[in-house]
C-alpha atoms as a PDB file:
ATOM      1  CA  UNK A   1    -194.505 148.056 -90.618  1.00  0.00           C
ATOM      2  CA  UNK A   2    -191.146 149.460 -91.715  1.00  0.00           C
ATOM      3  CA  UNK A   3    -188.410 147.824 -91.865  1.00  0.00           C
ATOM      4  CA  UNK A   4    -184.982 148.433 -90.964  1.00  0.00           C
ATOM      5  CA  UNK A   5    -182.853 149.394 -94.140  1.00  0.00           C
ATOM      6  CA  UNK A   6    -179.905 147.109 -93.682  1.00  0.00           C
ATOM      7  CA  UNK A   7    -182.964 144.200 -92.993  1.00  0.00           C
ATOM      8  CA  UNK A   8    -184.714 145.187 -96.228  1.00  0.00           C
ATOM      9  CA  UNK A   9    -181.462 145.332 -98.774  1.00  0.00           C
ATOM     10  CA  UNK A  10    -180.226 141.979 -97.002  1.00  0.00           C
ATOM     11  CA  UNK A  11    -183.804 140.031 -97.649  1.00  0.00           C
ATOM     12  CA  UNK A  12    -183.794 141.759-101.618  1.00  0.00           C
ATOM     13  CA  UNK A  13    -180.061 140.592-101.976  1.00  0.00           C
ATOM     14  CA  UNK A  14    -181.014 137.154-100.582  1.00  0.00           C
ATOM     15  CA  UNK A  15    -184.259 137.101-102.877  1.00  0.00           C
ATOM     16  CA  UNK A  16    -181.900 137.976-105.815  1.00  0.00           C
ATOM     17  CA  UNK A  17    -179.827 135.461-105.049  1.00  0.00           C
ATOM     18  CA  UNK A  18    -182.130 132.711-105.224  1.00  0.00           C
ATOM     19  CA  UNK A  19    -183.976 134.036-108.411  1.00  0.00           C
ATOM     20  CA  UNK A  20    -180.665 133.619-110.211  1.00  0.00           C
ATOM     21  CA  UNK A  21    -179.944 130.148-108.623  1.00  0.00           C
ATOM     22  CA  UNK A  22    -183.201 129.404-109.983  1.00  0.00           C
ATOM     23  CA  UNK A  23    -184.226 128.190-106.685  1.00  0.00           C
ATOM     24  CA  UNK A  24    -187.631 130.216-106.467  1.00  0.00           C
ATOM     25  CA  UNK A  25    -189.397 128.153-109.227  1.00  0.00           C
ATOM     26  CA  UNK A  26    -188.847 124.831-110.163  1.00  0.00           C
ATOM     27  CA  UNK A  27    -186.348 124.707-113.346  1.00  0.00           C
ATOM     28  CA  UNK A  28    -187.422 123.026-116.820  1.00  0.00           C
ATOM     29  CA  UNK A  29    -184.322 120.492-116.014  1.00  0.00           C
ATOM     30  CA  UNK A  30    -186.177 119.658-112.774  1.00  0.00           C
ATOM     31  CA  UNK A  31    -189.380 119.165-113.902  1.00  0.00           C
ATOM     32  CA  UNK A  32    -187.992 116.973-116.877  1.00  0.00           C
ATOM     33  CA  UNK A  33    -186.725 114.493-114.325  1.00  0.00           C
ATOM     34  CA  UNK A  34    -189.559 114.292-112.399  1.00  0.00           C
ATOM     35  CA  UNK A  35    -192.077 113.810-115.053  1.00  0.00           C
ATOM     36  CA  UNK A  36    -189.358 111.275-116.496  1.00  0.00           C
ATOM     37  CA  UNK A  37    -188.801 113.007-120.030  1.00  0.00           C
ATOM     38  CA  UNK A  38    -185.751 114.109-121.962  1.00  0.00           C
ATOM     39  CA  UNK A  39    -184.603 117.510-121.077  1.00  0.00           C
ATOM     40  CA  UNK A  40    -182.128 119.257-123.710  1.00  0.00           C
ATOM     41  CA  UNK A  41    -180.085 121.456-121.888  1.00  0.00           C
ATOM     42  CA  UNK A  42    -179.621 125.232-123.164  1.00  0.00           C
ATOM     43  CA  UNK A  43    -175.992 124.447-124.702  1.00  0.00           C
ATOM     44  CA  UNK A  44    -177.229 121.317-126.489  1.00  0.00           C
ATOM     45  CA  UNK A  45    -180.057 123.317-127.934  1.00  0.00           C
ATOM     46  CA  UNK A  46    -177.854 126.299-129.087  1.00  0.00           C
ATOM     47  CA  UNK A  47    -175.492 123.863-130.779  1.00  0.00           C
ATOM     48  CA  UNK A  48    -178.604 122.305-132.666  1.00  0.00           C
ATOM     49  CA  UNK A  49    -180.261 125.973-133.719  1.00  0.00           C
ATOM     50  CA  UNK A  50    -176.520 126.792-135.131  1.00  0.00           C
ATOM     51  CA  UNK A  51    -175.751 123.349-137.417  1.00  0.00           C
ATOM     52  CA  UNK A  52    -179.173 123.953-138.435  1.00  0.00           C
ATOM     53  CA  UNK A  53    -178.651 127.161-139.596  1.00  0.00           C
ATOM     54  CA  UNK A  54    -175.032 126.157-141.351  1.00  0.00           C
ATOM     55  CA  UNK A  55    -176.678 123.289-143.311  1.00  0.00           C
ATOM     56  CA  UNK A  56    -179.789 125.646-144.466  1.00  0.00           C
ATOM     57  CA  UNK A  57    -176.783 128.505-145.278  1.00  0.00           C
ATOM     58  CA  UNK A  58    -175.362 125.892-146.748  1.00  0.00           C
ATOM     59  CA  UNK A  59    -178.490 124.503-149.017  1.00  0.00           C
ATOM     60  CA  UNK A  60    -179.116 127.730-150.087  1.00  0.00           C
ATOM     61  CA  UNK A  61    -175.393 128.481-151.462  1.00  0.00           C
ATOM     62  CA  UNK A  62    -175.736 125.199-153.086  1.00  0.00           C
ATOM     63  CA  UNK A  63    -179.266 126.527-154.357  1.00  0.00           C
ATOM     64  CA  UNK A  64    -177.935 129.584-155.955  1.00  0.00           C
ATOM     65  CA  UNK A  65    -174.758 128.178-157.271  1.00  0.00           C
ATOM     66  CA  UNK A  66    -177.053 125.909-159.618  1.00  0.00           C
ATOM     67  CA  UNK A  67    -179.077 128.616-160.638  1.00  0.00           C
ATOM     68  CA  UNK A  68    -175.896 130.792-161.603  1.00  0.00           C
ATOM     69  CA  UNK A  69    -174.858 127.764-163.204  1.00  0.00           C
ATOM     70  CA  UNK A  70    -177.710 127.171-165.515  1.00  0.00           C
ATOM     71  CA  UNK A  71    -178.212 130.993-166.072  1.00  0.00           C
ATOM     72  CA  UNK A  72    -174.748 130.997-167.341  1.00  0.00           C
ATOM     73  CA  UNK A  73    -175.272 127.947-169.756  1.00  0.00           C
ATOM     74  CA  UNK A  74    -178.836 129.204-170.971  1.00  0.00           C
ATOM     75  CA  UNK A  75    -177.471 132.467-172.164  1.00  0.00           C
ATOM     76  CA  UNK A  76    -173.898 130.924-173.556  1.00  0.00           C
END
């Protein structure tokens, strides 16, 4: 059977549509609450990958400033 083209582009733009709403699967965030378990949202975890990152930049500056440091006072 072939369908009309105006029927065919309106069902793909309505299939679109709900892939992006998320509303053709059931969503992580969904799931979470029915299975009554935390659920960290996509901001939250973003925020926690980048302050890790700072504090292990962070570690490591600290990490190579002490080995400059005693570098400097073996040789002097």
């Amino acid at each position: 059977m072939v369908l009309p083209t105006t029927r065919f582009v309106s069902i793909t733009q309505s299939i679109l549509a709900k892939a992006f709403k998320g509303d053709l699967v059931p969503t992580e965030a969904g799931l979470a609450r029915r299975e009554g378990r935390e659920y960290e949202s996509a901001s939250v975890l973003l925020e926690r990958i980048k302050q890790q990152r700072e504090q292990e930049a962070s570690s490591n500056s600290e990490r190579r400033g002490t080995k400059k440091v005693r570098l400097a006072t073996a040789k002097g």
